[in-house]
Protein backbone atom coordinates (compact mmCIF):
# COMPACT_ATOMS: atom_id res chain seq x y z
CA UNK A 1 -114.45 -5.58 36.58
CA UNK A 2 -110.77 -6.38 34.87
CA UNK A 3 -109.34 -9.91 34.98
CA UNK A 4 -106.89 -10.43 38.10
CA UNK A 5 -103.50 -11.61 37.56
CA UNK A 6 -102.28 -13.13 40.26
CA UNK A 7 -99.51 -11.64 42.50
CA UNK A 8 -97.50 -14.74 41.75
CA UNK A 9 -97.48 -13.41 38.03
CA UNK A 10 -97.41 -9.83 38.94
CA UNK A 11 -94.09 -10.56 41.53
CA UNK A 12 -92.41 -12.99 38.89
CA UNK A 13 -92.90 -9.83 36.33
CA UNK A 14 -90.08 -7.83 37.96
CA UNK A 15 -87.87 -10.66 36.91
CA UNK A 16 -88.58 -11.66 33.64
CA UNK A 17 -91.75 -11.20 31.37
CA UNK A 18 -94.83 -13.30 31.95
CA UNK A 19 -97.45 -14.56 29.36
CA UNK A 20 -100.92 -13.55 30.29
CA UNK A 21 -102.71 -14.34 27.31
CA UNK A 22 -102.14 -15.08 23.06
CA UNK A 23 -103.86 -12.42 21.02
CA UNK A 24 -104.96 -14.18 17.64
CA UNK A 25 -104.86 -10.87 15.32
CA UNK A 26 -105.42 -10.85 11.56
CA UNK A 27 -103.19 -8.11 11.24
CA UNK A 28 -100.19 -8.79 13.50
CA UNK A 29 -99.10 -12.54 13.90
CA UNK A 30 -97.61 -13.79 16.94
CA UNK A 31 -99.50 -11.13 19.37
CA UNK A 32 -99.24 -11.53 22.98
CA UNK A 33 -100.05 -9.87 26.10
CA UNK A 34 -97.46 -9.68 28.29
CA UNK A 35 -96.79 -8.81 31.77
CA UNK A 36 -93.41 -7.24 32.72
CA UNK A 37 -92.37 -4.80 35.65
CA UNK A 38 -96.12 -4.83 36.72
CA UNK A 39 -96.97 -3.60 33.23
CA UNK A 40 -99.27 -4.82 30.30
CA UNK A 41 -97.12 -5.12 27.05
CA UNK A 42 -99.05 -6.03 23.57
CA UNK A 43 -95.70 -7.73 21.50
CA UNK A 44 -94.91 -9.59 18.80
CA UNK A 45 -91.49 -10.89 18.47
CA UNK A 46 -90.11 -8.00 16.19
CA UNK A 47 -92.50 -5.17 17.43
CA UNK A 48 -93.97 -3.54 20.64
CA UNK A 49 -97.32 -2.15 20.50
CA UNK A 50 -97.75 -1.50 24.40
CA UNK A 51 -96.11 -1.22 27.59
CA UNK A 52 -98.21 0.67 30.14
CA UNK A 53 -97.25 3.46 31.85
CA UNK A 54 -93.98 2.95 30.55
CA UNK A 55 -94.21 3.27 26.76
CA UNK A 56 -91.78 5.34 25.68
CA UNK A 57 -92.85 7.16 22.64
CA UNK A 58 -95.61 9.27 24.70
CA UNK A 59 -93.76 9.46 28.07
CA UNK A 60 -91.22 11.15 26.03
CA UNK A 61 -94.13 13.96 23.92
CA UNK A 62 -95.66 14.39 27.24
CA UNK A 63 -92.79 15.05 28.90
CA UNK A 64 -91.93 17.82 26.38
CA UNK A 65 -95.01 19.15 26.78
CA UNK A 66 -95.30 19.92 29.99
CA UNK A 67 -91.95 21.48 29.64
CA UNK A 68 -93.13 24.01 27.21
CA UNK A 69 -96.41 24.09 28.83
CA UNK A 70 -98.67 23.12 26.45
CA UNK A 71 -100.06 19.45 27.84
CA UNK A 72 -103.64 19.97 28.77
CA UNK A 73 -105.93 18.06 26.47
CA UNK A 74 -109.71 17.81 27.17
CA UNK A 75 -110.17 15.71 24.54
CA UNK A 76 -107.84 12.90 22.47
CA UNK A 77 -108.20 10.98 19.33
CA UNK A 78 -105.74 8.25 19.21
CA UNK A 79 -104.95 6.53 15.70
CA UNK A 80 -103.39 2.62 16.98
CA UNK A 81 -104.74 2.47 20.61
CA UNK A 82 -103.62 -1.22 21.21
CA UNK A 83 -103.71 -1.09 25.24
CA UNK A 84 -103.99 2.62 25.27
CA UNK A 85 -100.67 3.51 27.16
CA UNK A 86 -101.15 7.27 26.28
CA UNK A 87 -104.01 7.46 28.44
CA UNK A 88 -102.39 5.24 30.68
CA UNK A 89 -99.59 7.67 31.18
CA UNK A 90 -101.89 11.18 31.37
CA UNK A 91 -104.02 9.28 33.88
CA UNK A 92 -101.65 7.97 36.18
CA UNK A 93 -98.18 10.59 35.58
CA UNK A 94 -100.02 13.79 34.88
CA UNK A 95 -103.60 13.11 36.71
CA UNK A 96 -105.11 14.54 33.65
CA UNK A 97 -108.39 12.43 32.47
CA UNK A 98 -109.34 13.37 28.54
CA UNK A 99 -112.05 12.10 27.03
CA UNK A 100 -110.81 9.57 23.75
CA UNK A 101 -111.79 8.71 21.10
CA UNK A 102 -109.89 5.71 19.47
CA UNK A 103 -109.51 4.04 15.86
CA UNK A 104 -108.36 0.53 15.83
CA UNK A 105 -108.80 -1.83 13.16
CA UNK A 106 -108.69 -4.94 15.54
CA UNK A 107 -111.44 -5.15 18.06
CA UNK A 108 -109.66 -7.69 19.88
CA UNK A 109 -107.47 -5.23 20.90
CA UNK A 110 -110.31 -3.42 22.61
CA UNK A 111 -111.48 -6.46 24.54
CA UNK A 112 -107.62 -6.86 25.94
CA UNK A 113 -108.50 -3.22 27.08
CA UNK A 114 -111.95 -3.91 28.47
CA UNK A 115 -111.07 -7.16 30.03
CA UNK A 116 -107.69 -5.98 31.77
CA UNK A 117 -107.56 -2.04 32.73
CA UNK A 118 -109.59 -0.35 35.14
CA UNK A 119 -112.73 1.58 34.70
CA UNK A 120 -111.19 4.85 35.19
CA UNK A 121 -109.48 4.25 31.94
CA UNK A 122 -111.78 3.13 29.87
CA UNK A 123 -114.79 4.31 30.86
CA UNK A 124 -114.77 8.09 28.45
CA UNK A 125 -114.02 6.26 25.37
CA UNK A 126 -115.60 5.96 21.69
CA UNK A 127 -114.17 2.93 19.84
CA UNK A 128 -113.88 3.05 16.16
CA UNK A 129 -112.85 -0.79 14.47
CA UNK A 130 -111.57 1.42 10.95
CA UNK A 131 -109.40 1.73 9.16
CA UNK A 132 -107.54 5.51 10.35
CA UNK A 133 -107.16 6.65 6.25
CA UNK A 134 -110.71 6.05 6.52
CA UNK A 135 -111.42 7.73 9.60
CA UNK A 136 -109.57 10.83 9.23
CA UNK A 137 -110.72 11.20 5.70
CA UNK A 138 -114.14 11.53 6.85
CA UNK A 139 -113.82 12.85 10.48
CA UNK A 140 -116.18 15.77 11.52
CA UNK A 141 -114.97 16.23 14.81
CA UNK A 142 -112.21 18.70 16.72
CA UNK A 143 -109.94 17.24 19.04
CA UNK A 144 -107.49 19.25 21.27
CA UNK A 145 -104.39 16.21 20.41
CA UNK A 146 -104.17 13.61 17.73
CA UNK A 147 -101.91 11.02 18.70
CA UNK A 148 -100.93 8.63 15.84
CA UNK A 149 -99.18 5.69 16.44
CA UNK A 150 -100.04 3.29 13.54
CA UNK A 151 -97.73 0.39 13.10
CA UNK A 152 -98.20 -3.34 11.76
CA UNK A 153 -94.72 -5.26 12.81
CA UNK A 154 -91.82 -2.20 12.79
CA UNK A 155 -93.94 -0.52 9.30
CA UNK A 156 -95.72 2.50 9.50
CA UNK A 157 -98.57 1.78 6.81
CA UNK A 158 -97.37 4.04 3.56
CA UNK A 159 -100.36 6.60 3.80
CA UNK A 160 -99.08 7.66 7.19
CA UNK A 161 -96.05 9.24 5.73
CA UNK A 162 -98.32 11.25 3.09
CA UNK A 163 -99.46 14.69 2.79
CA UNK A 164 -102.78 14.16 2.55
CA UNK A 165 -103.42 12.40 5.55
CA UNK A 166 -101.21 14.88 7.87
CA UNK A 167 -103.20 17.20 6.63
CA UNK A 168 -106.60 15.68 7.08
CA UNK A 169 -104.65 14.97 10.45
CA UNK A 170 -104.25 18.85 11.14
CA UNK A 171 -107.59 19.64 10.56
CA UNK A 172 -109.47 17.76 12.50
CA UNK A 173 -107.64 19.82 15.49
CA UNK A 174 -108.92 22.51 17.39
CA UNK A 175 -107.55 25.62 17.84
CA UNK A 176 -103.80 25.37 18.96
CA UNK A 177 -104.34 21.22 18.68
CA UNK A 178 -100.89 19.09 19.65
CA UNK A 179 -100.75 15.98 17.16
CA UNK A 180 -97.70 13.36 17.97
CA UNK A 181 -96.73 10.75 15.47
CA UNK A 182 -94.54 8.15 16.90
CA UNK A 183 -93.05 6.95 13.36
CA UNK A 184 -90.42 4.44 11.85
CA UNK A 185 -88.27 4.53 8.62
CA UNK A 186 -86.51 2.31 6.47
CA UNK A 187 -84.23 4.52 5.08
CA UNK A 188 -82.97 8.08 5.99
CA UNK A 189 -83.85 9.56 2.62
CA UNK A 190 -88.06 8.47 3.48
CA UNK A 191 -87.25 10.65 6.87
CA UNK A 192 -85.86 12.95 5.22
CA UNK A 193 -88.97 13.23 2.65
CA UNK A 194 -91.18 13.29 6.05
CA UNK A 195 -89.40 15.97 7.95
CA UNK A 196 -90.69 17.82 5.08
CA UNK A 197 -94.08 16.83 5.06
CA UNK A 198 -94.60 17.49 8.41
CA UNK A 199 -93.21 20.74 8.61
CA UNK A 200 -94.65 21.89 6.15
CA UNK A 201 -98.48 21.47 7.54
CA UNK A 202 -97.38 21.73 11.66
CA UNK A 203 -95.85 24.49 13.33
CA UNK A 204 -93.68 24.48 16.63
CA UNK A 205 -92.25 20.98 15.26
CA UNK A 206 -90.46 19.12 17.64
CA UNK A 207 -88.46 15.47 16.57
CA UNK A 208 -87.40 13.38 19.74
CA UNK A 209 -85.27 10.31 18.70
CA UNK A 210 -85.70 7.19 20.94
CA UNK A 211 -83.67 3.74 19.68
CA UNK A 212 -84.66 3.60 15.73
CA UNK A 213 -87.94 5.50 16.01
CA UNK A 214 -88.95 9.02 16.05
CA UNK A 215 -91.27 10.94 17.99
CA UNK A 216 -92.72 14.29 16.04
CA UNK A 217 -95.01 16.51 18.08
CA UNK A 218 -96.35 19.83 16.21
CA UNK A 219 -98.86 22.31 16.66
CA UNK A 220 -101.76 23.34 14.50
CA UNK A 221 -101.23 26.28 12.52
């Protein structure tokens, strides 16, 4: 059974955010779960990890996929979980239940998962504490969508923005797979290099700008 917040907490949430619970992480200093608008958050003072059903960097790929028809995964492999809003959002905007498979180097990160989200989330999922080069490199399986949403503070780790590991991303897709890559970049000229990159193994490419980030969604060719 998940923790209970109390309805004080969860009432005082639609006024200002509420600290449910300090994350130590060895990765990402200053992690805590949060509670704002009724929604788990996993922050740190410079980043957002998190945010429920409200996360906008999948609300946003979903929500172009169902436009063009093409949002019906049976089966998911997310790269970052943290608190899993991507399934969050398919479960509870789109009623559409995928089995997952996830890749996160912190297991604390899955216990915040076990301990405060219901069963019908987390109860068709494979964890994976690894490192997703790792993974990917040596993946076997298929998965209908790849979403990769790897981040430590506002970085996306170097090796995300390769070649190599798009294409090792591509692969491991089934036929007509969706892969969405919620990315950051320091400078225009590394976006620019990336566009590139990701063209150049996805078709259909789609890039949806939201604040400083952007979303790319493309299709397995």
């Amino acid at each position: 059974m998940p923790k209970k917040i109390s309805f004080f907490k969860k009432a005082w949430s639609f006024i200002m955010p509420v600290l449910v619970q300090k994350v130590n992480s060895q990765y990402s200093p200053d992690v805590e779960l949060v509670l704002f608008h009724n929604q788990l958050m996993l922050t740190t003072p410079q980043a957002m990890y998190s945010y429920g059903t409200r996360y906008a960097p999948f609300n946003l790929a979903f929500a172009e996929l169902i436009k063009r028809k093409k949002l019906h995964p049976q089966n998911i492999l997310l790269l970052g979980g943290a608190l899993l809003s991507a399934l969050q959002i398919l479960h509870a905007k789109f009623k559409m239940h995928p089995s997952a498979t996830v890749v996160e180097l912190d297991g604390k990160y899955q216990q915040l998962v076990n301990d405060y989200l219901p069963s019908k989330i987390t109860d068709n999922i494979t964890y994976h504490h690894a490192n997703a080069q790792n993974f990917i490199k040596n993946c076997q399986q298929q998965f209908d969508m790849i979403g990769i949403d790897i981040f430590i503070e506002l970085a996306v780790p170097a090796f995300c923005l390769q070649t190599q590991f798009i294409q090792q991303c591509h692969d491991c897709l089934s036929e007509n797979g969706i892969a969405i890559m919620n990315t950051h970049f320091k400078i225009a000229e590394e976006k620019s290099n990336f566009d590139a990159v990701f063209a150049n193994v996805f078709t259909d490419v789609i890039t949806l700008p939201h604040g400083h980030n952007y979303i790319y969604i493309g299709t397995k060719k």
